[in-house]
PDB file of N, CA and C in Angstrom:
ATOM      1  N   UNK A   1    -221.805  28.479-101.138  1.00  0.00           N
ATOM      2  CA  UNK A   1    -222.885  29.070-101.870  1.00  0.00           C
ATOM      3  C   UNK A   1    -223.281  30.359-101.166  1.00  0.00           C
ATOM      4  N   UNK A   2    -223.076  31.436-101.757  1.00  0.00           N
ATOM      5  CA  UNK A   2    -223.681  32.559-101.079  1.00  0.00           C
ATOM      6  C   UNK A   2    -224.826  33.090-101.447  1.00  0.00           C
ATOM      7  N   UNK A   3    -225.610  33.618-100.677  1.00  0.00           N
ATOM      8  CA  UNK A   3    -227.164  34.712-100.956  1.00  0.00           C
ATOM      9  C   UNK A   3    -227.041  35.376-101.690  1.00  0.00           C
ATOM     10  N   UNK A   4    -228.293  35.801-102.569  1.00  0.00           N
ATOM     11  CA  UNK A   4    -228.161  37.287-102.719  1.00  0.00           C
ATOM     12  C   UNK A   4    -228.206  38.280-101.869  1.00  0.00           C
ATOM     13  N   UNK A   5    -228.059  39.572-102.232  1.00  0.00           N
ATOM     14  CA  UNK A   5    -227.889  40.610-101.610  1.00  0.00           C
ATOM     15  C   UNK A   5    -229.175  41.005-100.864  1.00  0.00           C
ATOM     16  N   UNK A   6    -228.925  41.115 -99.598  1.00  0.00           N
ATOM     17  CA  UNK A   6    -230.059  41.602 -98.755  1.00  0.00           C
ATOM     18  C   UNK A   6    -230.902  40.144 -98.183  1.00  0.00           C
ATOM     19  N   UNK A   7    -230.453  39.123 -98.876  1.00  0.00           N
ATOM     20  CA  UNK A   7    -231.211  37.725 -98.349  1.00  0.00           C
ATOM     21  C   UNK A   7    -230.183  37.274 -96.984  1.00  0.00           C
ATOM     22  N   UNK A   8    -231.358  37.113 -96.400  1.00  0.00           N
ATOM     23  CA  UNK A   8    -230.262  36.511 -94.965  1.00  0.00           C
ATOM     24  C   UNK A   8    -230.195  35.087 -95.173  1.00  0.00           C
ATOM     25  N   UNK A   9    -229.271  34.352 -94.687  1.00  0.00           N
ATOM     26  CA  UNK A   9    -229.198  32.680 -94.457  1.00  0.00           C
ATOM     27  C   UNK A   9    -230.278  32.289 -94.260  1.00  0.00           C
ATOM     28  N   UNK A  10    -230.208  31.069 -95.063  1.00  0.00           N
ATOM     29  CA  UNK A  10    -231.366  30.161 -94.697  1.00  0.00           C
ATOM     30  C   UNK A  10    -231.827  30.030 -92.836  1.00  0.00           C
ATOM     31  N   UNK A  11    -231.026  29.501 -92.415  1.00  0.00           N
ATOM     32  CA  UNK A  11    -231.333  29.293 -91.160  1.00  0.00           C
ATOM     33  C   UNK A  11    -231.681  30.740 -90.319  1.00  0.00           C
ATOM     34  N   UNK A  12    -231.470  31.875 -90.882  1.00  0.00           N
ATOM     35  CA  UNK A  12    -232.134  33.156 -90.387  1.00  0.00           C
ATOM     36  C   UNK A  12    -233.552  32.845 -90.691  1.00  0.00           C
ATOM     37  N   UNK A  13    -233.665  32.813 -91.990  1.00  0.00           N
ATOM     38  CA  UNK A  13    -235.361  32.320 -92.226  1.00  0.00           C
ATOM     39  C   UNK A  13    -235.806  31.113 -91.356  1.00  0.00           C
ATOM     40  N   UNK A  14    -235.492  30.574 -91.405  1.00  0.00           N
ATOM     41  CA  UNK A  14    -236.107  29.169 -90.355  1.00  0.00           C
ATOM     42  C   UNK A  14    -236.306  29.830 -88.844  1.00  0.00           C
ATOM     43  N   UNK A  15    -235.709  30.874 -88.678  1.00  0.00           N
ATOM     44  CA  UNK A  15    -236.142  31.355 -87.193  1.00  0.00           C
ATOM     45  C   UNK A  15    -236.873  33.010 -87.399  1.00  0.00           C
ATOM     46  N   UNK A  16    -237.099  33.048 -88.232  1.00  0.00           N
ATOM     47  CA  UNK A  16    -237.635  34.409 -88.406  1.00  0.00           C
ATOM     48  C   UNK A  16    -239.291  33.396 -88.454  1.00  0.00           C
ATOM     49  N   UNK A  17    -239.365  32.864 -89.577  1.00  0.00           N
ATOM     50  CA  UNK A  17    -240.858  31.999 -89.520  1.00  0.00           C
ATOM     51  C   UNK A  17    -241.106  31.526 -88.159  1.00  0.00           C
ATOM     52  N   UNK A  18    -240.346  30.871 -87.332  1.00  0.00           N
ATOM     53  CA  UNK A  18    -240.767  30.116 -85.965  1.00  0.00           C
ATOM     54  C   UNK A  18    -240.991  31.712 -85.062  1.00  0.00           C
ATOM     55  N   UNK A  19    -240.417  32.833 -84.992  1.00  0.00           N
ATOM     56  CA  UNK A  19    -240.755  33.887 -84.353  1.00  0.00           C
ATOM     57  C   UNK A  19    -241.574  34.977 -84.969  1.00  0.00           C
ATOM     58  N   UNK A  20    -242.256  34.918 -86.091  1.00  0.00           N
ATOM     59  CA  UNK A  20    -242.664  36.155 -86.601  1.00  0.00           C
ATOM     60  C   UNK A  20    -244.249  36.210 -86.275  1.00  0.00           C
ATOM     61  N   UNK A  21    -244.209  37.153 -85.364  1.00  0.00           N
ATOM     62  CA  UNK A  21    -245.778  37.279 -85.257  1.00  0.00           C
ATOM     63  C   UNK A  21    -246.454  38.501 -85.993  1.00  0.00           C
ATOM     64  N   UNK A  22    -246.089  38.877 -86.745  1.00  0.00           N
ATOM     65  CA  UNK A  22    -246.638  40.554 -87.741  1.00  0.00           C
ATOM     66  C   UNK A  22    -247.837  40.591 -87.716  1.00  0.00           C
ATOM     67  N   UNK A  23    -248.399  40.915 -87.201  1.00  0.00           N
ATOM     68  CA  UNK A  23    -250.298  40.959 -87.560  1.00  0.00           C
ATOM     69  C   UNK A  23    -250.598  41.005 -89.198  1.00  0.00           C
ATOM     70  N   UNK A  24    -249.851  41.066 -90.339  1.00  0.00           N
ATOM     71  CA  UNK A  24    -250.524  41.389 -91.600  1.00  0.00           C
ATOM     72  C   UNK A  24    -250.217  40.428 -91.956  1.00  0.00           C
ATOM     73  N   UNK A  25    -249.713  39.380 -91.507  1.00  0.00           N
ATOM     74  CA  UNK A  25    -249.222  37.765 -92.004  1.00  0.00           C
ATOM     75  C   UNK A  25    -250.141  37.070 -90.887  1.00  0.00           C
ATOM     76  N   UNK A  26    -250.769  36.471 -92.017  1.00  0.00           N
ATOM     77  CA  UNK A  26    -251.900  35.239 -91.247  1.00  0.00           C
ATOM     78  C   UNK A  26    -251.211  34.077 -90.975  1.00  0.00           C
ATOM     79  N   UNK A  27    -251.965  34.029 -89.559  1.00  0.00           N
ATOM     80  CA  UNK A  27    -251.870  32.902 -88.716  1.00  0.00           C
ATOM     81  C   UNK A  27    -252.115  31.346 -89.186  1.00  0.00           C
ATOM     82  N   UNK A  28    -253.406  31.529 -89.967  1.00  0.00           N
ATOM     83  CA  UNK A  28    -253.829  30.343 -90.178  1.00  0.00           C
ATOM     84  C   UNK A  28    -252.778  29.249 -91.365  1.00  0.00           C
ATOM     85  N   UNK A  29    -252.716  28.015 -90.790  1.00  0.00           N
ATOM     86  CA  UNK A  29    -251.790  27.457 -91.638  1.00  0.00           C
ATOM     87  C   UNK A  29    -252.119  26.864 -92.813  1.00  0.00           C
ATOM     88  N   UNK A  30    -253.989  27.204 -93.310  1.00  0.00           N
ATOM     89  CA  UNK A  30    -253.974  26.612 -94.536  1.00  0.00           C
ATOM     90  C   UNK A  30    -254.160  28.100 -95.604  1.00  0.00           C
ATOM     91  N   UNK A  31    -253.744  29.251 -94.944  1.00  0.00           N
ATOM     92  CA  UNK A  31    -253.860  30.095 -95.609  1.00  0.00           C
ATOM     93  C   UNK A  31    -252.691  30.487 -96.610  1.00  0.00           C
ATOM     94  N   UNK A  32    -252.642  31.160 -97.936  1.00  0.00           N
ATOM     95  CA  UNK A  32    -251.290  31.935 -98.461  1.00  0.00           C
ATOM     96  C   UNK A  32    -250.776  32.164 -97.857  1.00  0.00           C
ATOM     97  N   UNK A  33    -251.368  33.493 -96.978  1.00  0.00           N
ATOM     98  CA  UNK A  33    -250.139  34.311 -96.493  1.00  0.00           C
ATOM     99  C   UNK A  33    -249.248  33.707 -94.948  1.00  0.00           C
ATOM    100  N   UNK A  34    -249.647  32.284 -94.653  1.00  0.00           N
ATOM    101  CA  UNK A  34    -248.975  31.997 -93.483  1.00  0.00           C
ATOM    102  C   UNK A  34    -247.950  32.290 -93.454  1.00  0.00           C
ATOM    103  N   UNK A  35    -247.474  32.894 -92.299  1.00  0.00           N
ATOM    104  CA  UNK A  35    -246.324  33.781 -91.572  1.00  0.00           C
ATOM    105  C   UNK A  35    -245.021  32.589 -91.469  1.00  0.00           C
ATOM    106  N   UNK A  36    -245.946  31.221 -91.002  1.00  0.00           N
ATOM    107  CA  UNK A  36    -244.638  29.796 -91.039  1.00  0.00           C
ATOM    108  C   UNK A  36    -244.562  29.081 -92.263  1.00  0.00           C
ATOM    109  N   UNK A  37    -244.135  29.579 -93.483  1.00  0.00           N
ATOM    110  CA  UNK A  37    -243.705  29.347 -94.460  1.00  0.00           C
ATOM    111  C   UNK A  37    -242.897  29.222 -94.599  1.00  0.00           C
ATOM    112  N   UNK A  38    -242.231  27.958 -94.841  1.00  0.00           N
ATOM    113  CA  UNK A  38    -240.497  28.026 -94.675  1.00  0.00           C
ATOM    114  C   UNK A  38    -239.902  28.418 -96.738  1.00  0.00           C
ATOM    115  N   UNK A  39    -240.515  27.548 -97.522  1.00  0.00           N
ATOM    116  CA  UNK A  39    -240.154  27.555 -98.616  1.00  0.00           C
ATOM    117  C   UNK A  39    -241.232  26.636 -99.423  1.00  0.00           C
ATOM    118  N   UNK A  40    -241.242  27.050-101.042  1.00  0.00           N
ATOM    119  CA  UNK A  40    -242.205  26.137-101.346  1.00  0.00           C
ATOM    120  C   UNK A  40    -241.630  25.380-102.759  1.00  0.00           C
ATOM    121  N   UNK A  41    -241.622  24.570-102.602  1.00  0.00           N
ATOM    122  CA  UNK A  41    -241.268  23.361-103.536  1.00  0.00           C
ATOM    123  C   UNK A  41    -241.426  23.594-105.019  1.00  0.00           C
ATOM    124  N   UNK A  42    -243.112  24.011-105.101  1.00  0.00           N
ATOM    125  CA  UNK A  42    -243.239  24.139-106.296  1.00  0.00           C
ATOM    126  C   UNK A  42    -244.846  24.684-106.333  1.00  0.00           C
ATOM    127  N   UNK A  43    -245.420  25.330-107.163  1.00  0.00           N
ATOM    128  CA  UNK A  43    -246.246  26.209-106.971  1.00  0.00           C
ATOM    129  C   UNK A  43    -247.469  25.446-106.409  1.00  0.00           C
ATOM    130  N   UNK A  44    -247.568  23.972-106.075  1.00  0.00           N
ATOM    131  CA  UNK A  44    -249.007  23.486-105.078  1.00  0.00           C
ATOM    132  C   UNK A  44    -248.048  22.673-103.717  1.00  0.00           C
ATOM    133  N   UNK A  45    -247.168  22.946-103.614  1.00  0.00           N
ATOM    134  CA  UNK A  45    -246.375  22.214-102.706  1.00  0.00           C
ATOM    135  C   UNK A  45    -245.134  23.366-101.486  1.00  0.00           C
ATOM    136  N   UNK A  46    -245.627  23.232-100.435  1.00  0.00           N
ATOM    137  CA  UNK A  46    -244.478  24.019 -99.830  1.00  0.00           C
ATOM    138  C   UNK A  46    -244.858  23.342 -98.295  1.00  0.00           C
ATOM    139  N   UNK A  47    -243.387  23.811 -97.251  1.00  0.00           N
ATOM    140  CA  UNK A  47    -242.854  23.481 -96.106  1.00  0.00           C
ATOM    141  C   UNK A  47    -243.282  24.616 -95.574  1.00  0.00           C
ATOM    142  N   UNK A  48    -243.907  24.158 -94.801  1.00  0.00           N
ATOM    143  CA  UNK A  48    -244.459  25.097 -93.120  1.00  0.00           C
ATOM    144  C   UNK A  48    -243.713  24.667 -91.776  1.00  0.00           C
ATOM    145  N   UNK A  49    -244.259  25.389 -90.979  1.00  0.00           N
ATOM    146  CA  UNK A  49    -244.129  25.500 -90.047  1.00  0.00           C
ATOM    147  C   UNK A  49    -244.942  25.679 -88.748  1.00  0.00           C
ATOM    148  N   UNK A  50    -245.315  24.740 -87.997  1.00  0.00           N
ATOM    149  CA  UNK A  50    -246.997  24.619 -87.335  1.00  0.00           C
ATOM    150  C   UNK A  50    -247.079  25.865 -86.291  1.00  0.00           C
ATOM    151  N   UNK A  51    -248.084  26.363 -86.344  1.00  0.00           N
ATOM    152  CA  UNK A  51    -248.113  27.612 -85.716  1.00  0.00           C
ATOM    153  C   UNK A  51    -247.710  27.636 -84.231  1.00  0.00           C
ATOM    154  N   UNK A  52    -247.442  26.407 -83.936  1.00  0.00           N
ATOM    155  CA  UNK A  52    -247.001  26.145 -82.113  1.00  0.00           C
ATOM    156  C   UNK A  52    -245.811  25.704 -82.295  1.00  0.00           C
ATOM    157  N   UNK A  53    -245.040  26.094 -84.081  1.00  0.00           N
ATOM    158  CA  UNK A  53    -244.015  25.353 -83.365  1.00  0.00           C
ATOM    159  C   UNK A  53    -243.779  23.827 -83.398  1.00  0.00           C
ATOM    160  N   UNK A  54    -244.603  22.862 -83.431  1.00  0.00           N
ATOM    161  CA  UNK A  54    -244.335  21.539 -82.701  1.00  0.00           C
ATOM    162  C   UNK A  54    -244.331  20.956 -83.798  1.00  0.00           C
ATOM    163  N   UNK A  55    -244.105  21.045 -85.365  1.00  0.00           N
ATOM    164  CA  UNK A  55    -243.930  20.124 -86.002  1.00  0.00           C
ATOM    165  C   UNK A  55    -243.892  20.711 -87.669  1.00  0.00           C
ATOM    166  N   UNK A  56    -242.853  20.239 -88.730  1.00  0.00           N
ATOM    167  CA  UNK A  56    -242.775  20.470 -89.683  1.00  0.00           C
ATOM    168  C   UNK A  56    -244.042  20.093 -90.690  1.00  0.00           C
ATOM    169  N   UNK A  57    -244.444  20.567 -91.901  1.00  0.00           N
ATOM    170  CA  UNK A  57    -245.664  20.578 -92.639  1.00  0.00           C
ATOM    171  C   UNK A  57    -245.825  20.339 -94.194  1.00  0.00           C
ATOM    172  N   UNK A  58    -245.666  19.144 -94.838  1.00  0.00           N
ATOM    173  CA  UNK A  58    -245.671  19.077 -96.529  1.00  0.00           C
ATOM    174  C   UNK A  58    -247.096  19.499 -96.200  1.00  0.00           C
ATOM    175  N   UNK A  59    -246.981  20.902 -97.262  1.00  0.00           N
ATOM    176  CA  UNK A  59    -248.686  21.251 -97.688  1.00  0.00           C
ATOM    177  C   UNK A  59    -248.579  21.228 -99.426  1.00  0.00           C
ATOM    178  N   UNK A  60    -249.879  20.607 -99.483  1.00  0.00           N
ATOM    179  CA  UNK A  60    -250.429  20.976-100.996  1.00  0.00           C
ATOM    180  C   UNK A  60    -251.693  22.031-101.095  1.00  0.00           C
ATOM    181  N   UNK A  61    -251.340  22.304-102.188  1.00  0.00           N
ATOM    182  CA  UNK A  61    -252.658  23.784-102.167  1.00  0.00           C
ATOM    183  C   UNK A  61    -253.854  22.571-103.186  1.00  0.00           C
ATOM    184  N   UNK A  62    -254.675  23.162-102.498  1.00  0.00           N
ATOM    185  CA  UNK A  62    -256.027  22.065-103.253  1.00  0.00           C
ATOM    186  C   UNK A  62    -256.329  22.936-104.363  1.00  0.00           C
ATOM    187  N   UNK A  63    -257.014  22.171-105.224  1.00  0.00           N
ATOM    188  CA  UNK A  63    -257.712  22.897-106.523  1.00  0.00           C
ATOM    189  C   UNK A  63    -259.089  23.392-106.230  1.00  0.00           C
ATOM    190  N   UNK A  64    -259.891  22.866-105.352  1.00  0.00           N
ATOM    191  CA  UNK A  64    -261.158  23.215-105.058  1.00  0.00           C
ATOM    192  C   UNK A  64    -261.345  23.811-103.317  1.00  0.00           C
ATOM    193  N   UNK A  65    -262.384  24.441-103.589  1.00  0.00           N
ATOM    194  CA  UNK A  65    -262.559  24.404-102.325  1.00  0.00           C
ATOM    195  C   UNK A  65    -261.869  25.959-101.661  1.00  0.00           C
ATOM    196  N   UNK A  66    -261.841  27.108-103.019  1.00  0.00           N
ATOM    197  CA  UNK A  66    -261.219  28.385-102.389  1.00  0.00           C
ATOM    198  C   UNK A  66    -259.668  28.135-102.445  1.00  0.00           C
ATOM    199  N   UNK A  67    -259.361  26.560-102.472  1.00  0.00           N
ATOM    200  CA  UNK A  67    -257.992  26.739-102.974  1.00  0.00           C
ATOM    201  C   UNK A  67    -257.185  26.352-101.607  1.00  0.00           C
ATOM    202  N   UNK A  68    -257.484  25.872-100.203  1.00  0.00           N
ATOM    203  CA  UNK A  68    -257.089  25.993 -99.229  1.00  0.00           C
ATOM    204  C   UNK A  68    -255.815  25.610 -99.579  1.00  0.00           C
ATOM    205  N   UNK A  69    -254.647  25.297 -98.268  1.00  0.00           N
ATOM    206  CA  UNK A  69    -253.356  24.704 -97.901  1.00  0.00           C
ATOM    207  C   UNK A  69    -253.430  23.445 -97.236  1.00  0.00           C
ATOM    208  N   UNK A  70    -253.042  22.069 -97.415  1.00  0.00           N
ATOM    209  CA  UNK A  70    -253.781  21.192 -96.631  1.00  0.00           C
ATOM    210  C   UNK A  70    -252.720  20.143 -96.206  1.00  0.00           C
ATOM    211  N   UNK A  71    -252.497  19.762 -95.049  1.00  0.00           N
ATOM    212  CA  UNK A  71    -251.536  19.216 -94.252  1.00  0.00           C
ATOM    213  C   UNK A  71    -250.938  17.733 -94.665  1.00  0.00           C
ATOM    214  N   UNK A  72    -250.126  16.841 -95.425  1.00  0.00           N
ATOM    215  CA  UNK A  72    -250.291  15.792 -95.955  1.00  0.00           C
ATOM    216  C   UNK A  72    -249.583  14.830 -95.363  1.00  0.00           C
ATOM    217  N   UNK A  73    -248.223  15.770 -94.961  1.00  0.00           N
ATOM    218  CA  UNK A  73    -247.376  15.420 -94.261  1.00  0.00           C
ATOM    219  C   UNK A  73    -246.735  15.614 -93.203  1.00  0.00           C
ATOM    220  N   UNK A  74    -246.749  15.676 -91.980  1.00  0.00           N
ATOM    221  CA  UNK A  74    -246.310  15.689 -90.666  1.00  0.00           C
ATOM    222  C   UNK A  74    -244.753  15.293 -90.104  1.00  0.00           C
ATOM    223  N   UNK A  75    -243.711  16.230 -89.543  1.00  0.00           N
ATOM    224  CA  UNK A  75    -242.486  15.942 -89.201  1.00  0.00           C
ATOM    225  C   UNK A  75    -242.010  16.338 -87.923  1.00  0.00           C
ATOM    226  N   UNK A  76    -241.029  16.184 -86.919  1.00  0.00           N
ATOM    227  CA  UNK A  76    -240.884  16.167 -86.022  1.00  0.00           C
ATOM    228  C   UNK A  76    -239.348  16.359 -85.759  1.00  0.00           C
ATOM    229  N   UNK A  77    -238.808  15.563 -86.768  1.00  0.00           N
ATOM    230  CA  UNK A  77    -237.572  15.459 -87.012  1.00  0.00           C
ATOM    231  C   UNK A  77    -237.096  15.394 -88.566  1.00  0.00           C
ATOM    232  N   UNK A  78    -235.661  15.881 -88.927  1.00  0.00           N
ATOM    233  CA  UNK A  78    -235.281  16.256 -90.126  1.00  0.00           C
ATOM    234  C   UNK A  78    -234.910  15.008 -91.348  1.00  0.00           C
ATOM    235  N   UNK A  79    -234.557  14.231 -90.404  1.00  0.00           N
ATOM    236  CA  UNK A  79    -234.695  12.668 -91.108  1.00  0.00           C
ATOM    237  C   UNK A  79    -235.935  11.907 -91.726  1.00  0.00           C
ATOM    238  N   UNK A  80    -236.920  12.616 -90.998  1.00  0.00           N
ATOM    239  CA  UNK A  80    -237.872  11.749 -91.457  1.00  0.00           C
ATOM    240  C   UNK A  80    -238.526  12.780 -92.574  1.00  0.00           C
ATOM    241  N   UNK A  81    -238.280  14.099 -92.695  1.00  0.00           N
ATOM    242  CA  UNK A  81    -238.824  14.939 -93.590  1.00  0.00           C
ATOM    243  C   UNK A  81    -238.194  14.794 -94.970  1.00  0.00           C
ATOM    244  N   UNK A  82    -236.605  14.737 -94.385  1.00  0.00           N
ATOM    245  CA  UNK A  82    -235.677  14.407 -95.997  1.00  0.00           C
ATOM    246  C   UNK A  82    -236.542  13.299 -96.687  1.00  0.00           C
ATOM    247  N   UNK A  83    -236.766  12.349 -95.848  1.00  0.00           N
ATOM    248  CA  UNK A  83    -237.137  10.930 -96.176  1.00  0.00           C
ATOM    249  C   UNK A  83    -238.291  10.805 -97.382  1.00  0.00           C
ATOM    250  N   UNK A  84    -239.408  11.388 -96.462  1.00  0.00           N
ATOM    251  CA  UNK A  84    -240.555  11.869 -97.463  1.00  0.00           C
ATOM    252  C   UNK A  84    -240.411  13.007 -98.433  1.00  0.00           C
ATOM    253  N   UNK A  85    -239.624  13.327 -98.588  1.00  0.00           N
ATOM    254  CA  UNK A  85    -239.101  14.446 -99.841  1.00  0.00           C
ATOM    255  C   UNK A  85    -238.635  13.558-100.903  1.00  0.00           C
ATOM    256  N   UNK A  86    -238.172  12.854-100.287  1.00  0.00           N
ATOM    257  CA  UNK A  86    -237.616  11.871-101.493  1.00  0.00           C
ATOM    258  C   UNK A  86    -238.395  10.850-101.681  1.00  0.00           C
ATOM    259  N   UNK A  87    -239.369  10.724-100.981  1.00  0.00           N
ATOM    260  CA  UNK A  87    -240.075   9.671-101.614  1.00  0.00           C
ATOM    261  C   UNK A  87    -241.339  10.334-102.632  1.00  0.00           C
ATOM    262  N   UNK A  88    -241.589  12.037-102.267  1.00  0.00           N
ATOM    263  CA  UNK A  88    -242.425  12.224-102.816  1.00  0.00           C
ATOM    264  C   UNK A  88    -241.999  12.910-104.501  1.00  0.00           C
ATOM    265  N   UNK A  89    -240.230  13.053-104.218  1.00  0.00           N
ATOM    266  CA  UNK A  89    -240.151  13.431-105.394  1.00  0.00           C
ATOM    267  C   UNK A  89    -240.160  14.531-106.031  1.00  0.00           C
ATOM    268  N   UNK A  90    -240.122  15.440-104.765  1.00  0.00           N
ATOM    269  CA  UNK A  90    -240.866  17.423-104.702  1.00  0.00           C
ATOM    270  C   UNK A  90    -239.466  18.084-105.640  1.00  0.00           C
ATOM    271  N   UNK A  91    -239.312  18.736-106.594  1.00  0.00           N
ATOM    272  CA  UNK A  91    -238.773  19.110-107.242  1.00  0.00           C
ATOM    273  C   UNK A  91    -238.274  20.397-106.748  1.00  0.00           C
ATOM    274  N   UNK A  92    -237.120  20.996-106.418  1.00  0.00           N
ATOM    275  CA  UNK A  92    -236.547  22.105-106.312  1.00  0.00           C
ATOM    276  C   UNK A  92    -235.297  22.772-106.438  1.00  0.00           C
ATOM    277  N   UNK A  93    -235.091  24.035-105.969  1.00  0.00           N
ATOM    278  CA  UNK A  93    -233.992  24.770-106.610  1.00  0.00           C
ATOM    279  C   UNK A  93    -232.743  24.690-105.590  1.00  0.00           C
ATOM    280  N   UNK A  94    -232.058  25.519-105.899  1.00  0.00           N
ATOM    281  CA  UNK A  94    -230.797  25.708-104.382  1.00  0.00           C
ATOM    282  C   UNK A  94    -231.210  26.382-103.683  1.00  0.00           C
ATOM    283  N   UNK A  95    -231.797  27.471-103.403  1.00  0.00           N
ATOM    284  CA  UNK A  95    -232.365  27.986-102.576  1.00  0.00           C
ATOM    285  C   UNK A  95    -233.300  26.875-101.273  1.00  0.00           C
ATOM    286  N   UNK A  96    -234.065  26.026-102.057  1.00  0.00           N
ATOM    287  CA  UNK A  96    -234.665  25.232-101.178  1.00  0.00           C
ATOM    288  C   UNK A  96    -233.885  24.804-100.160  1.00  0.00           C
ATOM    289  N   UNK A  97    -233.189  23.542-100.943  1.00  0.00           N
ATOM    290  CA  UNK A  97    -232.223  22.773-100.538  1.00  0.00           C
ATOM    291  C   UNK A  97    -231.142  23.691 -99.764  1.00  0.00           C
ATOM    292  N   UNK A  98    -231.022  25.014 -99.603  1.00  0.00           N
ATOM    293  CA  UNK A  98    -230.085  25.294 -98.667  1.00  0.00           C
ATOM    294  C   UNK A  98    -231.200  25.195 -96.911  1.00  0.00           C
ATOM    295  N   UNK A  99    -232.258  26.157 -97.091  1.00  0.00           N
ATOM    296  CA  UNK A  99    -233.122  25.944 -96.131  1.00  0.00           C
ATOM    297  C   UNK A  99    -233.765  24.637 -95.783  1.00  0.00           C
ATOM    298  N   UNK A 100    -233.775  23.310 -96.533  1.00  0.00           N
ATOM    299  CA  UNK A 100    -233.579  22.332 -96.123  1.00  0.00           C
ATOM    300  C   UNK A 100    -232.345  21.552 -94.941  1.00  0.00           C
ATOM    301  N   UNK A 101    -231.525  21.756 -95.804  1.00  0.00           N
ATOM    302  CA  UNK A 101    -229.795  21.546 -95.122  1.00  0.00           C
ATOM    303  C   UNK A 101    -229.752  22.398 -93.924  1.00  0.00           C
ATOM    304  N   UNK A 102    -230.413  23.397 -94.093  1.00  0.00           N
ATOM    305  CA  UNK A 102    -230.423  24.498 -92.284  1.00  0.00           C
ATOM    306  C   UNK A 102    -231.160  24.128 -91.523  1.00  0.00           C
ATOM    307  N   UNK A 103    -232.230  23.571 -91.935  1.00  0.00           N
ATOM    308  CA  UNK A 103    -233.030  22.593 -90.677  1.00  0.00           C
ATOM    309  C   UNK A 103    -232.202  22.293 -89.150  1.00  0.00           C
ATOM    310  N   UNK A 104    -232.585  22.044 -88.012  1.00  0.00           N
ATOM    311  CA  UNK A 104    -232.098  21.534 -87.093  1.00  0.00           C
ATOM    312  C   UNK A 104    -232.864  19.954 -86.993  1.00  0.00           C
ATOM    313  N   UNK A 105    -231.891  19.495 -86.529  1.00  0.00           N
ATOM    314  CA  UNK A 105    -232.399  17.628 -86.354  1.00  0.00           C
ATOM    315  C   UNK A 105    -233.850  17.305 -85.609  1.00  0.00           C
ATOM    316  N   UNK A 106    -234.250  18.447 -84.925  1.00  0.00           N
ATOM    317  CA  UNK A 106    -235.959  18.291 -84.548  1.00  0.00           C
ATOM    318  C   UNK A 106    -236.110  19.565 -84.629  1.00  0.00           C
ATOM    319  N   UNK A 107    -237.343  19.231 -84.835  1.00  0.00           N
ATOM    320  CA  UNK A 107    -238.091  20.865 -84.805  1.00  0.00           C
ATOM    321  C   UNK A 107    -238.388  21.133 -83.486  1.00  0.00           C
ATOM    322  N   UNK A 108    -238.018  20.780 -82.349  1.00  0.00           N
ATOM    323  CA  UNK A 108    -237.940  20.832 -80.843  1.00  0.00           C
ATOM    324  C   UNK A 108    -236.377  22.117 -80.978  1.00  0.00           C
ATOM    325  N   UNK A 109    -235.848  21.833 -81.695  1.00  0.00           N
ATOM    326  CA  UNK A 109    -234.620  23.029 -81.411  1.00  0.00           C
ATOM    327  C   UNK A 109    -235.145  24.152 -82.320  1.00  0.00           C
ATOM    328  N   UNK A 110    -236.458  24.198 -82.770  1.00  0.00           N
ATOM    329  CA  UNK A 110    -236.493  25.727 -83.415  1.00  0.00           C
ATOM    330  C   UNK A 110    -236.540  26.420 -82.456  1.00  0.00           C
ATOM    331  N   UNK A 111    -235.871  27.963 -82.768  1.00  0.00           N
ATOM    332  CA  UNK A 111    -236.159  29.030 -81.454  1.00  0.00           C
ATOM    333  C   UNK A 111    -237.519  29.323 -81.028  1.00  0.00           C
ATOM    334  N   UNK A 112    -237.963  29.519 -79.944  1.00  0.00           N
ATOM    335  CA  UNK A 112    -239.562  29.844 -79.783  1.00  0.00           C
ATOM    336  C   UNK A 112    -238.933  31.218 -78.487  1.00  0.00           C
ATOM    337  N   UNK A 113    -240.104  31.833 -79.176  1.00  0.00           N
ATOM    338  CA  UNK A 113    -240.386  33.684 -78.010  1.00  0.00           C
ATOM    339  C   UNK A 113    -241.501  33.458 -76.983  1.00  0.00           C
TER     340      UNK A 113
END
């Protein structure tokens, strides 16, 4: 399966999010614009990335409340994230599922600066 043009590999993205510190991409992880965004499922559902690093993130965007990003699911390792993907049923494209499949087996092997 190849990219489009100018898209780098999934697993480029998985380490660009674990290293990107840009000041115009917010930090905070229940915000939009979080910088550790890996991909999003579906327009109230997407995969983060905890701002230290130390652990993968099912977020849902709330309906109230300004709309925050809110933490539901917690991962550590790639087995147990597939796991709850499938149990929750999160609907997505190839694109996902390639940055899924690029995962490393813990999030202990993402690159950190």
């Amino acid at each position: 399966m190849t990219n489009p043009p100018n898209t780098p590999p999934p697993s480029s993205r998985i380490l660009e999010a674990a290293n990107d510190k840009t000041p115009a991409r917010d930090e905070r992880e229940t915000s939009d614009g979080y910088a550790g965004v890996l991909c999003h499922f579906s327009a109230r559902w997407r995969l983060a990335l905890a701002a230290d690093n130390s652990q993968w993130i099912f977020q849902f965007l709330e309906s109230s409340h300004d709309a925050p990003w809110r933490g539901i699911k917690y991962f550590t390792t790639k087995k147990a994230l597939l796991a709850a993907d499938g149990a929750l049923k999160l609907a997505y494209d190839k694109n996902v599922a390639e940055i899924l499949d690029a995962l490393p087996e813990y999030v202990s092997q993402v690159a950190k600066k």
